[in-house]
C-alpha atoms as a PDB file:
ATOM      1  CA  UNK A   1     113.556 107.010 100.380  1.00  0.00           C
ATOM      2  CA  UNK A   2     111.476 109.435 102.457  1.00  0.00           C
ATOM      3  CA  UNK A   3     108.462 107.591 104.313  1.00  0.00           C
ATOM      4  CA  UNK A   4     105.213 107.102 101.535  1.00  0.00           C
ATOM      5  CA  UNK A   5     102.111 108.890 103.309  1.00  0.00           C
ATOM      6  CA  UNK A   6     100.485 106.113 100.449  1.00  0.00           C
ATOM      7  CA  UNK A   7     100.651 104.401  97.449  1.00  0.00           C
ATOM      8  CA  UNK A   8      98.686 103.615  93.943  1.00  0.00           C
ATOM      9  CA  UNK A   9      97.186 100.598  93.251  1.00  0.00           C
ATOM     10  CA  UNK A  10      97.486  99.110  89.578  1.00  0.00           C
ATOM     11  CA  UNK A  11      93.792 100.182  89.804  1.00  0.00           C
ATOM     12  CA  UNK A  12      94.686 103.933  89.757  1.00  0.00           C
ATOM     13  CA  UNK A  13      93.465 103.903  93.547  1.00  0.00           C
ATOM     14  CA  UNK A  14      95.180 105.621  95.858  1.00  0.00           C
ATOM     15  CA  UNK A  15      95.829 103.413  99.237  1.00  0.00           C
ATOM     16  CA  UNK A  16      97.029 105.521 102.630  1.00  0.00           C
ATOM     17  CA  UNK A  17     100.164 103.950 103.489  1.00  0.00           C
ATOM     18  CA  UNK A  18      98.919 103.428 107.337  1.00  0.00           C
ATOM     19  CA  UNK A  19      96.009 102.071 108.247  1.00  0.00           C
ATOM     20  CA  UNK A  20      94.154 100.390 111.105  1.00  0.00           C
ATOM     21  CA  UNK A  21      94.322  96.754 111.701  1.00  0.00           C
ATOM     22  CA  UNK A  22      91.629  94.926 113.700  1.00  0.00           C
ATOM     23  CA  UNK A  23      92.666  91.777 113.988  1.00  0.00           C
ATOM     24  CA  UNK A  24      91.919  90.287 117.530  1.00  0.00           C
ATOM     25  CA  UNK A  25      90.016  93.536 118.347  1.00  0.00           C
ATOM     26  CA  UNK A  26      86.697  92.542 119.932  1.00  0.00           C
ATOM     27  CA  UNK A  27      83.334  93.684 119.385  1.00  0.00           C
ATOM     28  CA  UNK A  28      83.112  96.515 122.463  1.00  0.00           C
ATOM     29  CA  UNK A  29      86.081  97.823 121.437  1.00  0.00           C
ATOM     30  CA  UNK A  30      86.697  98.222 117.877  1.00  0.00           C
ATOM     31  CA  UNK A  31      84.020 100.424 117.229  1.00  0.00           C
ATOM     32  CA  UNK A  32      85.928 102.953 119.451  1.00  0.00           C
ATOM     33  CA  UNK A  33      89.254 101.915 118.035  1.00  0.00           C
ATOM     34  CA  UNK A  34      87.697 102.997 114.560  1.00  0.00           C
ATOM     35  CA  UNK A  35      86.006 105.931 115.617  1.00  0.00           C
ATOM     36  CA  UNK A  36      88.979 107.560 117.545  1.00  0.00           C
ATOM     37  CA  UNK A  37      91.557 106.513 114.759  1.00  0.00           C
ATOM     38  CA  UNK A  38      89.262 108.402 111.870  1.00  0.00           C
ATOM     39  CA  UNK A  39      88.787 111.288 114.204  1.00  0.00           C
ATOM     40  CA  UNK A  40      92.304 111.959 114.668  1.00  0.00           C
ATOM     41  CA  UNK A  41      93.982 111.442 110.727  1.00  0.00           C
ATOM     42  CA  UNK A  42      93.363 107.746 109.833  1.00  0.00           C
ATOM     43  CA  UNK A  43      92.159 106.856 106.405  1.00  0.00           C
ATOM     44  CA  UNK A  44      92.317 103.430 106.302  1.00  0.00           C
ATOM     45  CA  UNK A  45      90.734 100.685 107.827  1.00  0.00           C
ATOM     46  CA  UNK A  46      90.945  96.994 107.549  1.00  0.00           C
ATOM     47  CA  UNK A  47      89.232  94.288 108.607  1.00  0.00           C
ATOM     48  CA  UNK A  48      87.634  90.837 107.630  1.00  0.00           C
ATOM     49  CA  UNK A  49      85.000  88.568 107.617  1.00  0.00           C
ATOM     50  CA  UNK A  50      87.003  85.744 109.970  1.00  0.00           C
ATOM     51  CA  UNK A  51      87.366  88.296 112.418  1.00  0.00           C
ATOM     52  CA  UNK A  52      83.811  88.692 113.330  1.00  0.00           C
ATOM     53  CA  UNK A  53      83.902  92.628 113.941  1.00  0.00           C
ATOM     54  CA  UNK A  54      82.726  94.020 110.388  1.00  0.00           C
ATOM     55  CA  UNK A  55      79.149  95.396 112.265  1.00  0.00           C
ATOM     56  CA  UNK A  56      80.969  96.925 114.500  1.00  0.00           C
ATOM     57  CA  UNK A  57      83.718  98.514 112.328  1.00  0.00           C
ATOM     58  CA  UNK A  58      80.805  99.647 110.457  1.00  0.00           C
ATOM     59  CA  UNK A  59      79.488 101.370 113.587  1.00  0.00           C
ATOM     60  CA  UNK A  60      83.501 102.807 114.122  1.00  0.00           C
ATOM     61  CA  UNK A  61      82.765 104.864 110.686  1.00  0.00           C
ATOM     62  CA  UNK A  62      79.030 105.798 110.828  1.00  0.00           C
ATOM     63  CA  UNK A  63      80.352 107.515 114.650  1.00  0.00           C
ATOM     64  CA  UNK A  64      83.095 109.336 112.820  1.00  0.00           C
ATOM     65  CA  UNK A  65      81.388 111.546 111.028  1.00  0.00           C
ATOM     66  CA  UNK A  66      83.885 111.046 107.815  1.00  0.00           C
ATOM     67  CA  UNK A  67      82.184 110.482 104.630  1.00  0.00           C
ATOM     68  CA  UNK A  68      82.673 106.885 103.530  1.00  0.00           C
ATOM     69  CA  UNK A  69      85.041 108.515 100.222  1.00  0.00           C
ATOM     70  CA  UNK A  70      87.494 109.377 102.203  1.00  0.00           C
ATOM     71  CA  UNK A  71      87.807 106.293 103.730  1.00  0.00           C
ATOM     72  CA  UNK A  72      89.811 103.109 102.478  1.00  0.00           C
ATOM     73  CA  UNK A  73      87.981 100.159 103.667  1.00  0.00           C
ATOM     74  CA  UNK A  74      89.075  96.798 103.184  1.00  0.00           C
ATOM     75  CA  UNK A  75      87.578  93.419 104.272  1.00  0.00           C
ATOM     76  CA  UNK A  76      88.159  89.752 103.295  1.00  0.00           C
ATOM     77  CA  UNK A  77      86.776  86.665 102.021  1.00  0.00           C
ATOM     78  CA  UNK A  78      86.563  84.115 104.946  1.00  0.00           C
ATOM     79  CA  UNK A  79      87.984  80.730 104.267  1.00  0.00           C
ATOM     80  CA  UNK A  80      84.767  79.228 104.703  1.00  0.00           C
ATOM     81  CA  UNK A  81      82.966  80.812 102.293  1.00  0.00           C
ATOM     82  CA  UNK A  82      85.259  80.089  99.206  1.00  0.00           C
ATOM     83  CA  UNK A  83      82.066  78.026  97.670  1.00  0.00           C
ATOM     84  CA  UNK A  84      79.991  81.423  98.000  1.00  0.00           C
ATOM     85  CA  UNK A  85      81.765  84.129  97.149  1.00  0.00           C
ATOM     86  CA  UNK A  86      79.006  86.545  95.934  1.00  0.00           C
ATOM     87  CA  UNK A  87      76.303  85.875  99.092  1.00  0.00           C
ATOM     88  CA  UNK A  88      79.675  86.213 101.042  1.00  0.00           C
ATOM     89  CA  UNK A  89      79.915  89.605  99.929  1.00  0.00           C
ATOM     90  CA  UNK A  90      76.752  90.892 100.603  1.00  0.00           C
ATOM     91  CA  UNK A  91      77.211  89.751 104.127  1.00  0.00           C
ATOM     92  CA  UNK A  92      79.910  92.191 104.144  1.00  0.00           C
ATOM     93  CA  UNK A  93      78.707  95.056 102.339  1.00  0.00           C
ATOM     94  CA  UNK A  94      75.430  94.638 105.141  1.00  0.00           C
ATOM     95  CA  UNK A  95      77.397  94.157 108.382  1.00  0.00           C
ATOM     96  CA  UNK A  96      79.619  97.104 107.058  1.00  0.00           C
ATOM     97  CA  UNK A  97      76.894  99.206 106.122  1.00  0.00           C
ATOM     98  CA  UNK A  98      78.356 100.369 102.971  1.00  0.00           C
ATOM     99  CA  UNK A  99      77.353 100.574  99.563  1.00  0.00           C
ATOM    100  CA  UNK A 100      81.391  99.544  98.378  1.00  0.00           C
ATOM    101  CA  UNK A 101      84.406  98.078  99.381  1.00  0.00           C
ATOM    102  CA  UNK A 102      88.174  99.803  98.151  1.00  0.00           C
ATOM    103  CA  UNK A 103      89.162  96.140  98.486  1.00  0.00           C
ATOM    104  CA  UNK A 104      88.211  92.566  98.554  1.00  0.00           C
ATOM    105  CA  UNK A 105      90.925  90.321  99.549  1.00  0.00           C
ATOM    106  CA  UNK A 106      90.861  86.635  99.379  1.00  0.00           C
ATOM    107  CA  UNK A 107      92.201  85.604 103.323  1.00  0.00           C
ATOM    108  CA  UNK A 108      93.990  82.816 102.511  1.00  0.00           C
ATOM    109  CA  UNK A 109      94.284  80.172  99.882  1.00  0.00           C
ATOM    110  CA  UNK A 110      92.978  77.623 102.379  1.00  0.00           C
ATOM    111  CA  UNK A 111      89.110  76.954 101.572  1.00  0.00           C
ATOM    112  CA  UNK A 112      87.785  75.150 104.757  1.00  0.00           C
ATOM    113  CA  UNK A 113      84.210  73.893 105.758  1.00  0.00           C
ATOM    114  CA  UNK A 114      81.869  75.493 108.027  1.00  0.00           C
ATOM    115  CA  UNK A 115      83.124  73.734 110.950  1.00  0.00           C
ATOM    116  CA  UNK A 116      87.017  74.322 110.099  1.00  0.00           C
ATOM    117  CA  UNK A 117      88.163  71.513 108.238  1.00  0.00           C
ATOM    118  CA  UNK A 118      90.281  71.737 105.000  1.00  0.00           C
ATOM    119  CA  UNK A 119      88.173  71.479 102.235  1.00  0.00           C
ATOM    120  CA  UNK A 120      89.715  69.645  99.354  1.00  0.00           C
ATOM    121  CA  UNK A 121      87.265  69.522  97.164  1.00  0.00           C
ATOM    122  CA  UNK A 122      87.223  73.098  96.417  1.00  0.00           C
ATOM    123  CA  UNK A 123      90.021  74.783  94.460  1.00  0.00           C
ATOM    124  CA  UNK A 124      90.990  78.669  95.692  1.00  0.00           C
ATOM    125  CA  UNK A 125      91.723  79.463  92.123  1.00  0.00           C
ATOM    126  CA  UNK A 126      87.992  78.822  91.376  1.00  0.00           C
ATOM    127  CA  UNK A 127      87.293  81.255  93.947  1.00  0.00           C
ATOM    128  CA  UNK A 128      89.657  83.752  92.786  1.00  0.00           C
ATOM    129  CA  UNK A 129      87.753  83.535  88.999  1.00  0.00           C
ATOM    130  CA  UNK A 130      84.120  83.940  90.855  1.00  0.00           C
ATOM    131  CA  UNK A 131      86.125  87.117  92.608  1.00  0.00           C
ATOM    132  CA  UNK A 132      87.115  88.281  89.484  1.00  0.00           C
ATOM    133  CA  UNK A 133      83.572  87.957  87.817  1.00  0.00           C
ATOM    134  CA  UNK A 134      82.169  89.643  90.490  1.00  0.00           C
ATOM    135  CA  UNK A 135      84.384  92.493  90.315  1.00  0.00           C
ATOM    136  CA  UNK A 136      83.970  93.004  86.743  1.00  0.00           C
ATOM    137  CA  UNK A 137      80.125  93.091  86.891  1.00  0.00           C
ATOM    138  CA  UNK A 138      79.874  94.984  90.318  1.00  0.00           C
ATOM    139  CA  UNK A 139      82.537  98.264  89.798  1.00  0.00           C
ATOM    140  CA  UNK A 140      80.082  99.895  91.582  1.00  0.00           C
ATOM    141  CA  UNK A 141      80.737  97.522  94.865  1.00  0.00           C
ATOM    142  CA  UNK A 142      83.886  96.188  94.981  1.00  0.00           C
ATOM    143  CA  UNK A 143      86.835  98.892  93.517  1.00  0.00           C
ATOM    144  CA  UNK A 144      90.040  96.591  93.742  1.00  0.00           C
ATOM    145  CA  UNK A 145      90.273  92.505  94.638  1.00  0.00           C
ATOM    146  CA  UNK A 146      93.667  91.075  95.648  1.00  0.00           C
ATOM    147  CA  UNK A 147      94.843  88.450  98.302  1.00  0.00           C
ATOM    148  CA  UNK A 148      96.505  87.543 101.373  1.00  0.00           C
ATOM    149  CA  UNK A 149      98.579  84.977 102.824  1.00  0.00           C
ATOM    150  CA  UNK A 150     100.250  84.158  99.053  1.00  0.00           C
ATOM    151  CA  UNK A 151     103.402  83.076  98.402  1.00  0.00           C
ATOM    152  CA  UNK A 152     105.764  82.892  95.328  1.00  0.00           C
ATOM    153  CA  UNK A 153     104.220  79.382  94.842  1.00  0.00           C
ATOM    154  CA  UNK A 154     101.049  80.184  94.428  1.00  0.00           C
ATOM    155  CA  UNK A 155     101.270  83.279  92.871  1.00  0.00           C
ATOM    156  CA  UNK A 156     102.700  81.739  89.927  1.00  0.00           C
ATOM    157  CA  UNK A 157      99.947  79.247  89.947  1.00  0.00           C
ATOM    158  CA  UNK A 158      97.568  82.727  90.040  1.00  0.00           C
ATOM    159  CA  UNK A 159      99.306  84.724  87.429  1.00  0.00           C
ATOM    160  CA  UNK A 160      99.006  82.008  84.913  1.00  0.00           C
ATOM    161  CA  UNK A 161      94.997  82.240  84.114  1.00  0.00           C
ATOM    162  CA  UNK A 162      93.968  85.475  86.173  1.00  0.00           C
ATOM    163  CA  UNK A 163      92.407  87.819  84.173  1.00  0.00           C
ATOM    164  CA  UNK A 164      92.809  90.642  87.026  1.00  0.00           C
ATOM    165  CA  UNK A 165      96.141  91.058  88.745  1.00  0.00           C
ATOM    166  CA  UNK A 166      95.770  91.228  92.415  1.00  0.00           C
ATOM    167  CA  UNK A 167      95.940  94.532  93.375  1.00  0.00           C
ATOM    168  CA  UNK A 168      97.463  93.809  97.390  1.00  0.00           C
ATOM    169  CA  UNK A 169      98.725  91.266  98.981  1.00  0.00           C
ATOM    170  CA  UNK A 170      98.449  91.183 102.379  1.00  0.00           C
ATOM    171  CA  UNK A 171     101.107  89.694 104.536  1.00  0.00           C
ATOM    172  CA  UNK A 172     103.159  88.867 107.766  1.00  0.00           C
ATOM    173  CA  UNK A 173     106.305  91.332 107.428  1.00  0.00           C
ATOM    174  CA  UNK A 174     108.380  92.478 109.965  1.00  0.00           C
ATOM    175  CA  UNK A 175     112.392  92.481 110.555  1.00  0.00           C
ATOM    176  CA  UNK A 176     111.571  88.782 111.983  1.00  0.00           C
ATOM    177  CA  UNK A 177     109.629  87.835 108.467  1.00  0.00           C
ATOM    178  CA  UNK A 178     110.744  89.625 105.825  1.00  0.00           C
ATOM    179  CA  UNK A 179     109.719  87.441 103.082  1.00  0.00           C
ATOM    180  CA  UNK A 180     111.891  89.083 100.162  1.00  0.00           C
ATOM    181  CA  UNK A 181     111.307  86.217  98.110  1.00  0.00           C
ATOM    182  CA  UNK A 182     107.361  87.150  98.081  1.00  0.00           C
ATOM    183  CA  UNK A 183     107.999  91.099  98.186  1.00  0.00           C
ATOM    184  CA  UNK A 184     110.093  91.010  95.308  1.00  0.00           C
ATOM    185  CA  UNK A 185     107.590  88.989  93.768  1.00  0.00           C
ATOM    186  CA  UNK A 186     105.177  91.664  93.981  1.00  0.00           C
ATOM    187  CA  UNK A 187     107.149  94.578  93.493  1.00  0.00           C
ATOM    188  CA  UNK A 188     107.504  92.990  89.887  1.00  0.00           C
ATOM    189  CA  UNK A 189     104.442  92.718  89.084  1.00  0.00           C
ATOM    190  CA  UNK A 190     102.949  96.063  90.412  1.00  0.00           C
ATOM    191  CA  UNK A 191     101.297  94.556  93.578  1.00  0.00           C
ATOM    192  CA  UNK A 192     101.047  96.290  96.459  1.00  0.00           C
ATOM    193  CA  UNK A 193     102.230  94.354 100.031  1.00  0.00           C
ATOM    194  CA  UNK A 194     100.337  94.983 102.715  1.00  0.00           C
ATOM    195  CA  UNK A 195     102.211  94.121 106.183  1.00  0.00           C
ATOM    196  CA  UNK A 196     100.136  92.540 108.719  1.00  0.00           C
ATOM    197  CA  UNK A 197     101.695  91.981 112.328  1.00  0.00           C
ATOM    198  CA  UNK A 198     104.188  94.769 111.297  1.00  0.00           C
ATOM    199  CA  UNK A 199     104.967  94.521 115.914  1.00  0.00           C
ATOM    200  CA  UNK A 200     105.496  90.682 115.502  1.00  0.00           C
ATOM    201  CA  UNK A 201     102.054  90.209 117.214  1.00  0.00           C
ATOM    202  CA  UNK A 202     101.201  90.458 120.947  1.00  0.00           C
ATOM    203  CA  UNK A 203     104.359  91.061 122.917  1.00  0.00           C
ATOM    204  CA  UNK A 204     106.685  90.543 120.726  1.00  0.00           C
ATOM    205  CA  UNK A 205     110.350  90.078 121.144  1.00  0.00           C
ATOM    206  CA  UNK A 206     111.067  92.609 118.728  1.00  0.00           C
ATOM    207  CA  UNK A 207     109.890  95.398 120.986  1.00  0.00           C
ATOM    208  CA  UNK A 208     112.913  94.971 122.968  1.00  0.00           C
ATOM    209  CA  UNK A 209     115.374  93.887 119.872  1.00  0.00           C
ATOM    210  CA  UNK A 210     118.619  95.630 120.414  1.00  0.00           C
ATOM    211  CA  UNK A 211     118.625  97.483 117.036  1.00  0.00           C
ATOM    212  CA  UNK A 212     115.474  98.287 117.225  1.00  0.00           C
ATOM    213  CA  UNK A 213     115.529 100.191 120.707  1.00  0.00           C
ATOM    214  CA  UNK A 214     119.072 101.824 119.151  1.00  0.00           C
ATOM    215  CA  UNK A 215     116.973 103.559 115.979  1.00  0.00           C
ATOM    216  CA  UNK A 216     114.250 104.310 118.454  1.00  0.00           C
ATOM    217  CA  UNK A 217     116.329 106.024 121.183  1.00  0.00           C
ATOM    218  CA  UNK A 218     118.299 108.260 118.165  1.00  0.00           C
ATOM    219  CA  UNK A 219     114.613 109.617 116.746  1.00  0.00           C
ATOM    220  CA  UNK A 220     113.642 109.908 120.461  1.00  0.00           C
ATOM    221  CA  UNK A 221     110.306 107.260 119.859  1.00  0.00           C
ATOM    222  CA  UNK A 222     108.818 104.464 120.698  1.00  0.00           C
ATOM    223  CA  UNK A 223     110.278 100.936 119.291  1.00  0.00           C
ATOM    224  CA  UNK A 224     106.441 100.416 117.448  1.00  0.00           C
ATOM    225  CA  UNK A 225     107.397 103.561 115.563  1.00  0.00           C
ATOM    226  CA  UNK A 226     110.614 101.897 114.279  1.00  0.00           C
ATOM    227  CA  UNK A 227     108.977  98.878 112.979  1.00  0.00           C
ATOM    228  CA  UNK A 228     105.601 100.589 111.344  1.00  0.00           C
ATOM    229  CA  UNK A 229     108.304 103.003 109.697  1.00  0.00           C
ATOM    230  CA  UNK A 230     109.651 100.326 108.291  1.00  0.00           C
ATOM    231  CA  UNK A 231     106.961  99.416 105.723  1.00  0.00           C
ATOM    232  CA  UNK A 232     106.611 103.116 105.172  1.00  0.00           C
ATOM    233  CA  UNK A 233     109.938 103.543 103.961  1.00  0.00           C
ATOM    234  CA  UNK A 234     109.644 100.620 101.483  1.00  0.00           C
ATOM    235  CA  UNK A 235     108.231 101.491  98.057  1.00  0.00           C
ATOM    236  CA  UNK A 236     104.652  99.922  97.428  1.00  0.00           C
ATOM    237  CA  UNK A 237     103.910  99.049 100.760  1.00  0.00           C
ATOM    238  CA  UNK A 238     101.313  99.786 103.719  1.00  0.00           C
ATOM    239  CA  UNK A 239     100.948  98.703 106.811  1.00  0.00           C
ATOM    240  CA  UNK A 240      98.457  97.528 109.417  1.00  0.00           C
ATOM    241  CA  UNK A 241      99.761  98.484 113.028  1.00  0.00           C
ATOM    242  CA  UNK A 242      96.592  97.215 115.414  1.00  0.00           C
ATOM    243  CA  UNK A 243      95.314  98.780 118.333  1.00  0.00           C
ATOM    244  CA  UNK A 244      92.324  99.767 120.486  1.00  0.00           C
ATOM    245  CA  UNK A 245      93.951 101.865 122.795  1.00  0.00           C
ATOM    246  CA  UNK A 246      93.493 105.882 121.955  1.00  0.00           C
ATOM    247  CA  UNK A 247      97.202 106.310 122.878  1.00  0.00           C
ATOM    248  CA  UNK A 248      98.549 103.326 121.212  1.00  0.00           C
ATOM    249  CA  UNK A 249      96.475 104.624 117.974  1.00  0.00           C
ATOM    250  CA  UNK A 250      98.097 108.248 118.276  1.00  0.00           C
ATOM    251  CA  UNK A 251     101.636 106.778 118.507  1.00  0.00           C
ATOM    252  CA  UNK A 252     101.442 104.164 115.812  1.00  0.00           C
ATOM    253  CA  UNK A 253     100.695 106.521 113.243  1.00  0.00           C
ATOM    254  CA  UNK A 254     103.982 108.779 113.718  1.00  0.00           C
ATOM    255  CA  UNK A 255     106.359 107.667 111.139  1.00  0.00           C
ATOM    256  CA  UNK A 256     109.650 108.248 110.868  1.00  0.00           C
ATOM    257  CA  UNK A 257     112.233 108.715 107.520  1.00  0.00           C
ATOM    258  CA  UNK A 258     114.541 105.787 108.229  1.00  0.00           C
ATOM    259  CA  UNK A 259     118.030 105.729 106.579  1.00  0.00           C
ATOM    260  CA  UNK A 260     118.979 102.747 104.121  1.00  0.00           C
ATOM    261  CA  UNK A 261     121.667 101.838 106.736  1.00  0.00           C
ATOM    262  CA  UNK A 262     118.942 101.544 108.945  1.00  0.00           C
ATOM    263  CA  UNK A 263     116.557  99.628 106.925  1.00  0.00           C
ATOM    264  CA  UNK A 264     119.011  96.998 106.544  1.00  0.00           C
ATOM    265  CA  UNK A 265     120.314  96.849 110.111  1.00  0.00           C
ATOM    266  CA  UNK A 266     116.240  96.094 110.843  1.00  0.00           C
ATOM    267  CA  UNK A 267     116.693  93.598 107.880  1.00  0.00           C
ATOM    268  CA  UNK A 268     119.676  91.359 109.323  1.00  0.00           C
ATOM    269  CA  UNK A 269     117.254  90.966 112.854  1.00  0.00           C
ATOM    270  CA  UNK A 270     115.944  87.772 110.459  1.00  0.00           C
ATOM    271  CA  UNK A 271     119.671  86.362 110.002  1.00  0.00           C
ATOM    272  CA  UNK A 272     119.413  85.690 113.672  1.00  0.00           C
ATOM    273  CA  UNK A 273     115.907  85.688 114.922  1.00  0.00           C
ATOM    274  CA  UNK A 274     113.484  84.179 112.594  1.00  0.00           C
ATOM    275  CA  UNK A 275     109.978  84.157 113.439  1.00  0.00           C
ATOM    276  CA  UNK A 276     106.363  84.069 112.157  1.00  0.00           C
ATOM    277  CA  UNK A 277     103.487  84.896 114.783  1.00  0.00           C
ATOM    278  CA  UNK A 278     100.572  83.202 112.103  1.00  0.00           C
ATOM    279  CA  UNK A 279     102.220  80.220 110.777  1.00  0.00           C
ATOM    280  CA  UNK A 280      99.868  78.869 108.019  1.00  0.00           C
ATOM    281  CA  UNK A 281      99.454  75.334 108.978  1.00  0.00           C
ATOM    282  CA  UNK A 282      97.183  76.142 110.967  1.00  0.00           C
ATOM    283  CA  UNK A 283      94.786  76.218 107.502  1.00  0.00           C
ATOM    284  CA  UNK A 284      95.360  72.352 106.947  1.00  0.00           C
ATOM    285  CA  UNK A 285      97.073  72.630 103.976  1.00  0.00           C
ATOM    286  CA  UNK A 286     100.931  72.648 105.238  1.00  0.00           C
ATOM    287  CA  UNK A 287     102.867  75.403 104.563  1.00  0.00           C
ATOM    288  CA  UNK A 288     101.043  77.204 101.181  1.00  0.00           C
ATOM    289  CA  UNK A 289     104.509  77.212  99.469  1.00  0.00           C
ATOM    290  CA  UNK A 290     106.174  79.746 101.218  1.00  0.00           C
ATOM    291  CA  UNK A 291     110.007  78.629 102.055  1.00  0.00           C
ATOM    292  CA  UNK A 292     110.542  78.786 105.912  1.00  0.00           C
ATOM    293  CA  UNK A 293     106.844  76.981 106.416  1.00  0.00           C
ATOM    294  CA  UNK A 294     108.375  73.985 104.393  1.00  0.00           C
END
């Protein structure tokens, strides 16, 4: 299929396929990242509460001069805060400086205390319900709610009572991780995937994969073209290639049309060379059902 400039949401929404990630982008910088990406033909932005950079993303849009509708913005419920969803989301809508999010994500299912630890006395699905109440009484500040981090595990745990089918889940994908058990999953049931470390994080070995150089060199591009492309040639997906350098941000957002033949070469990297770059252990609670963290 020809590369998706973006896709609908079961909300009727309409997502842009690319759109600016910020994790790891620091306060000093990602208000410039944001800026210069809206200035020059990015229309989506994402972010989250754990990353400590909403204000400044915030500042990114007010100094583009875009009005805030044409702008997807999308920040997330830190673990943290799964006891207080609602005052959690004020905290957002202030540090953003906007009257609405396009979507609320739930980071992981991990809810942890204030100092880190798991904490087991809170269930995520409770969280998910408050989410869910929230967005049925607030249209007017929150237009979609989905998750991140969820795997076929706890999806079907999800499904069972939600009354409000995640719009997006956001993931690790790449040719390293390409989680077909989970995208399937989704596809299914009309959610959007949303690739996260779409690279394989900071210098990854996929950069200089052999395949992955070979499509590059034919379209005469860069190797991070090759693996954002990817998600753009997938139905129902978007992806979040991260940057705060102005040329990095011009590059990332050329996409190419890959060929099916491609597409599955970049698939069989995996068969090979399996990695993640965010492991979910790291939340305390093991491997949150997904196959390869077992």
């Amino acid at each position: 299929m020809p590369a998706t400039t973006s896709v609908t949401l079961n909300t009727g929404a309409v997502m842009p396929t690319v759109g600016l990630g910020t994790w790891k982008s620091k306060p000093g910088q990602v208000e410039h990242a944001v800026e210069f990406a809206l200035k020059n033909g990015y229309k989506h932005i994402d972010t989250a509460a754990g990353y400590q950079n909403e204000a400044e993303v915030g500042q990114g849009i007010k100094a583009s001069g875009l009005p805030r509708e044409q702008i997807f913005l999308t920040t997330k419920l830190d673990n943290p805060d799964q006891r207080h969803p609602a005052k959690a989301l004020e905290a957002s809508l202030k540090k953003l400086d906007t009257p609405y999010l396009d979507l609320w994500l739930m980071h992981w299912p991990a809810p942890m205390t204030t100092d880190g630890k798991p904490d087991r006395g809170h269930d995520w699905l409770d969280t998910w319900k408050t989410m869910e109440d929230l967005y049925l009484a607030h249209p007017e500040k929150i237009k979609a709610i989905g998750v991140s981090n969820f795997s076929v595990e706890y999806f079907e745990r999800l499904l069972k009572v939600a009354r409000v089918v995640p719009a997006v889940n956001q993931i690790e994908l790449h040719p390293s991780c390409p989680q077909d058990d989970v995208v399937g999953y989704c596809q299914d049931k009309g959610i959007v995937l949303t690739a996260y470390s779409p690279l394989g994080s900071d210098n990854s070995p996929l950069l200089t994969n052999e395949t992955v150089t070979k499509i590059a060199a034919k379209y005469g591009v860069q190797s991070a073209n090759v693996l954002v492309s990817l998600h753009a040639n997938k139905p129902m997906h978007t992806v979040l290639p991260k940057s705060v350098t102005n040329e990095r941000i011009l590059n990332n957002a050329k996409i190419l049309d890959l060929t099916p033949e491609e597409i599955s070469e970049l698939h069989d990297i995996d068969k090979t060379h399996h990695f993640r770059a965010c492991h979910p252990s790291w939340t305390g609670f093991g491997g949150l059902g997904f196959p390869d963290c077992k």
